[in-house]
Structures are given as structure tokens and as C-alpha cells.
C-alpha atoms as a PDB file:
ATOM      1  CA  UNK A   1     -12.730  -2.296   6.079  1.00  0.00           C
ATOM      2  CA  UNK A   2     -11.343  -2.033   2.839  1.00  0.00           C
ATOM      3  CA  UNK A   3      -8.858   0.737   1.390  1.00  0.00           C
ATOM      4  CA  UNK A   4     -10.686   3.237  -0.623  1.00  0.00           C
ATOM      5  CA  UNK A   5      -8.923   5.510  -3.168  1.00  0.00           C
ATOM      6  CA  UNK A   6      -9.749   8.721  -1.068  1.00  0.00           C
ATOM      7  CA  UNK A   7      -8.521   6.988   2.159  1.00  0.00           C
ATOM      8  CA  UNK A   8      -4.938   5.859   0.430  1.00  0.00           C
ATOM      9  CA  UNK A   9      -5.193   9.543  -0.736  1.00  0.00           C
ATOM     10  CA  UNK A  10      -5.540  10.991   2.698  1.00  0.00           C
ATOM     11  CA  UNK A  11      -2.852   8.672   4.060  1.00  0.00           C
ATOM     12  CA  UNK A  12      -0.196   9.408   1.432  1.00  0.00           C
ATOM     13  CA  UNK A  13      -1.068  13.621   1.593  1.00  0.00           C
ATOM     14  CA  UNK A  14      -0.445  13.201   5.795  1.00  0.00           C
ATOM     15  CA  UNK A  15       2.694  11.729   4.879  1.00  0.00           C
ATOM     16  CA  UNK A  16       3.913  13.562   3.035  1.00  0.00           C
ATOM     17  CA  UNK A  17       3.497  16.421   4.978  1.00  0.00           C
ATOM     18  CA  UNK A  18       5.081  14.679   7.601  1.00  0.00           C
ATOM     19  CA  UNK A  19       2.072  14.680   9.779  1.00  0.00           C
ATOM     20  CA  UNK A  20       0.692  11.968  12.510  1.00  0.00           C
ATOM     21  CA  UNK A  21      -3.037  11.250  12.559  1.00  0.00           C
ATOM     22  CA  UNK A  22      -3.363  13.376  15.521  1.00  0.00           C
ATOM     23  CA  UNK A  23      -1.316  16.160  14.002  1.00  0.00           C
ATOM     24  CA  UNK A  24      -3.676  15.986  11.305  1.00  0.00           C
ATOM     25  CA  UNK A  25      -7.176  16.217  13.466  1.00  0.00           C
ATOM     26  CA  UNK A  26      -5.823  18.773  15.064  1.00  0.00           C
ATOM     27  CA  UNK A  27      -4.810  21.200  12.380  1.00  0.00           C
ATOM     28  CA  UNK A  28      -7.808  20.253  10.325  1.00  0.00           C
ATOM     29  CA  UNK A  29     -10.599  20.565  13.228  1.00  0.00           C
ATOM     30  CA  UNK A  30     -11.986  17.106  12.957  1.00  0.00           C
ATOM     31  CA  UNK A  31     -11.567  13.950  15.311  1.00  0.00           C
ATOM     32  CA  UNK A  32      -8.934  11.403  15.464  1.00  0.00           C
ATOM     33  CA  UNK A  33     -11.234   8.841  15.427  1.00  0.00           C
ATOM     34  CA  UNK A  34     -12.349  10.134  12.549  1.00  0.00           C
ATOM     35  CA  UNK A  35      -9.190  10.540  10.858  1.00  0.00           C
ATOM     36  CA  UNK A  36      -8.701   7.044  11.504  1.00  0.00           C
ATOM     37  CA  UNK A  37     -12.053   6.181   9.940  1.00  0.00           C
ATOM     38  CA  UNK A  38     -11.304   7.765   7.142  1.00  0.00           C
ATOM     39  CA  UNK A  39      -7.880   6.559   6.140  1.00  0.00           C
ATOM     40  CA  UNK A  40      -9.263   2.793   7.117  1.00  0.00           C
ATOM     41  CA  UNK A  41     -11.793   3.133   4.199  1.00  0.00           C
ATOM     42  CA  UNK A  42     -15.286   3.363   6.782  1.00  0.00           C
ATOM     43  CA  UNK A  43     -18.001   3.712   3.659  1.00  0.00           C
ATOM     44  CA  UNK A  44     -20.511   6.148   5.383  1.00  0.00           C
ATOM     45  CA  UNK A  45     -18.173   9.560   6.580  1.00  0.00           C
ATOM     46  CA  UNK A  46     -19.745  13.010   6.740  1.00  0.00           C
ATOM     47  CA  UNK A  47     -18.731  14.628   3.750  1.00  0.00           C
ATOM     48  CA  UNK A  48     -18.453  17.711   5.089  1.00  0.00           C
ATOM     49  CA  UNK A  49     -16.177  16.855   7.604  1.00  0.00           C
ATOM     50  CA  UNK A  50     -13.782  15.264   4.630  1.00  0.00           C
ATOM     51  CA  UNK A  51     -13.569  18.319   2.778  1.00  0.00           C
ATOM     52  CA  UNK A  52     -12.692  20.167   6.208  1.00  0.00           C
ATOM     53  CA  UNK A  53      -9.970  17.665   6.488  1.00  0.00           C
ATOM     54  CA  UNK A  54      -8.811  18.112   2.502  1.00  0.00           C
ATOM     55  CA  UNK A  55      -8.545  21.809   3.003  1.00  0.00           C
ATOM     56  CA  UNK A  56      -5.899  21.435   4.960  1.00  0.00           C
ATOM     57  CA  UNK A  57      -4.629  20.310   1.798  1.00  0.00           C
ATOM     58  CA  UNK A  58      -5.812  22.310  -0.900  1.00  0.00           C
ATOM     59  CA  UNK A  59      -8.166  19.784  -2.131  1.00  0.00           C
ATOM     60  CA  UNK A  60     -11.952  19.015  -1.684  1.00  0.00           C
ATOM     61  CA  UNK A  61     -14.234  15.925  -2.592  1.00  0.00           C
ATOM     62  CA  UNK A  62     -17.033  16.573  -5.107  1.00  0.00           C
ATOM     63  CA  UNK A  63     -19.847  14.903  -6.929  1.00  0.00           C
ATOM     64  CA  UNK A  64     -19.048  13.384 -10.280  1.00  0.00           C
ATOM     65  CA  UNK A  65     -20.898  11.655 -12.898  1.00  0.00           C
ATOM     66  CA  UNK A  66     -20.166   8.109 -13.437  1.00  0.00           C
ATOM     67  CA  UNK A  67     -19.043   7.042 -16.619  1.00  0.00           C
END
């Protein structure tokens, strides 16, 4: 799979947070398996479940119109 911009994002937050990818499904509510879906770029993720994972972080993904 390739990187995506929102999985390097993911990766470098939970790092900088000093967090493991189970640390991270845990205090977010989602899966590890997901976790480690999303920060390996998978193209098809429940969007939901990403922004229940950003929270964590202050952030959430939203629609945008391309340019």
C-alpha cells in the first residue's frame, strides 16, 4: 500500500505523543488493525472511524473541493 498524506499524518501525531499503535486504538476506541490500516495508507477506511481516531487529536477529516 502506498503512504498517504493522512496516514504519514496519523503516524507522526502518535509519535509525537509518544503513543504505540495499540496505545492509540485504545484511547481512541477503534481497532488496531485498523490503526494499522490506516497509517499503511489502505484507500477505502470508514471515515467515521478516522475522525474518531483524529479526535484524540484535536483534528478531524473533511470534504474539500479540489482545485
Amino acid at each position: 500500500m502506498k503512504k498517504t498524506q493522512l496516514s504519514m499524518i496519523v503516524k507522526a501525531l502518535r509519535k509525537e505523543n509518544g503513543l504505540t499503535q495499540e496505545d492509540l486504538a485504545l484511547k481512541s476506541g477503534v481497532g488496531l488493525c485498523f490503526v494499522r490500516n490506516l497509517e499503511q495508507g489502505k484507500q477505502s477506511l470508514r471515515m467515521d472511524k478516522v475522525n474518531q481516531l483524529l479526535d484524540l487529536f484535536n483534528y478531524e477529516l473533511s470534504a474539500t473541493k479540489k482545485s
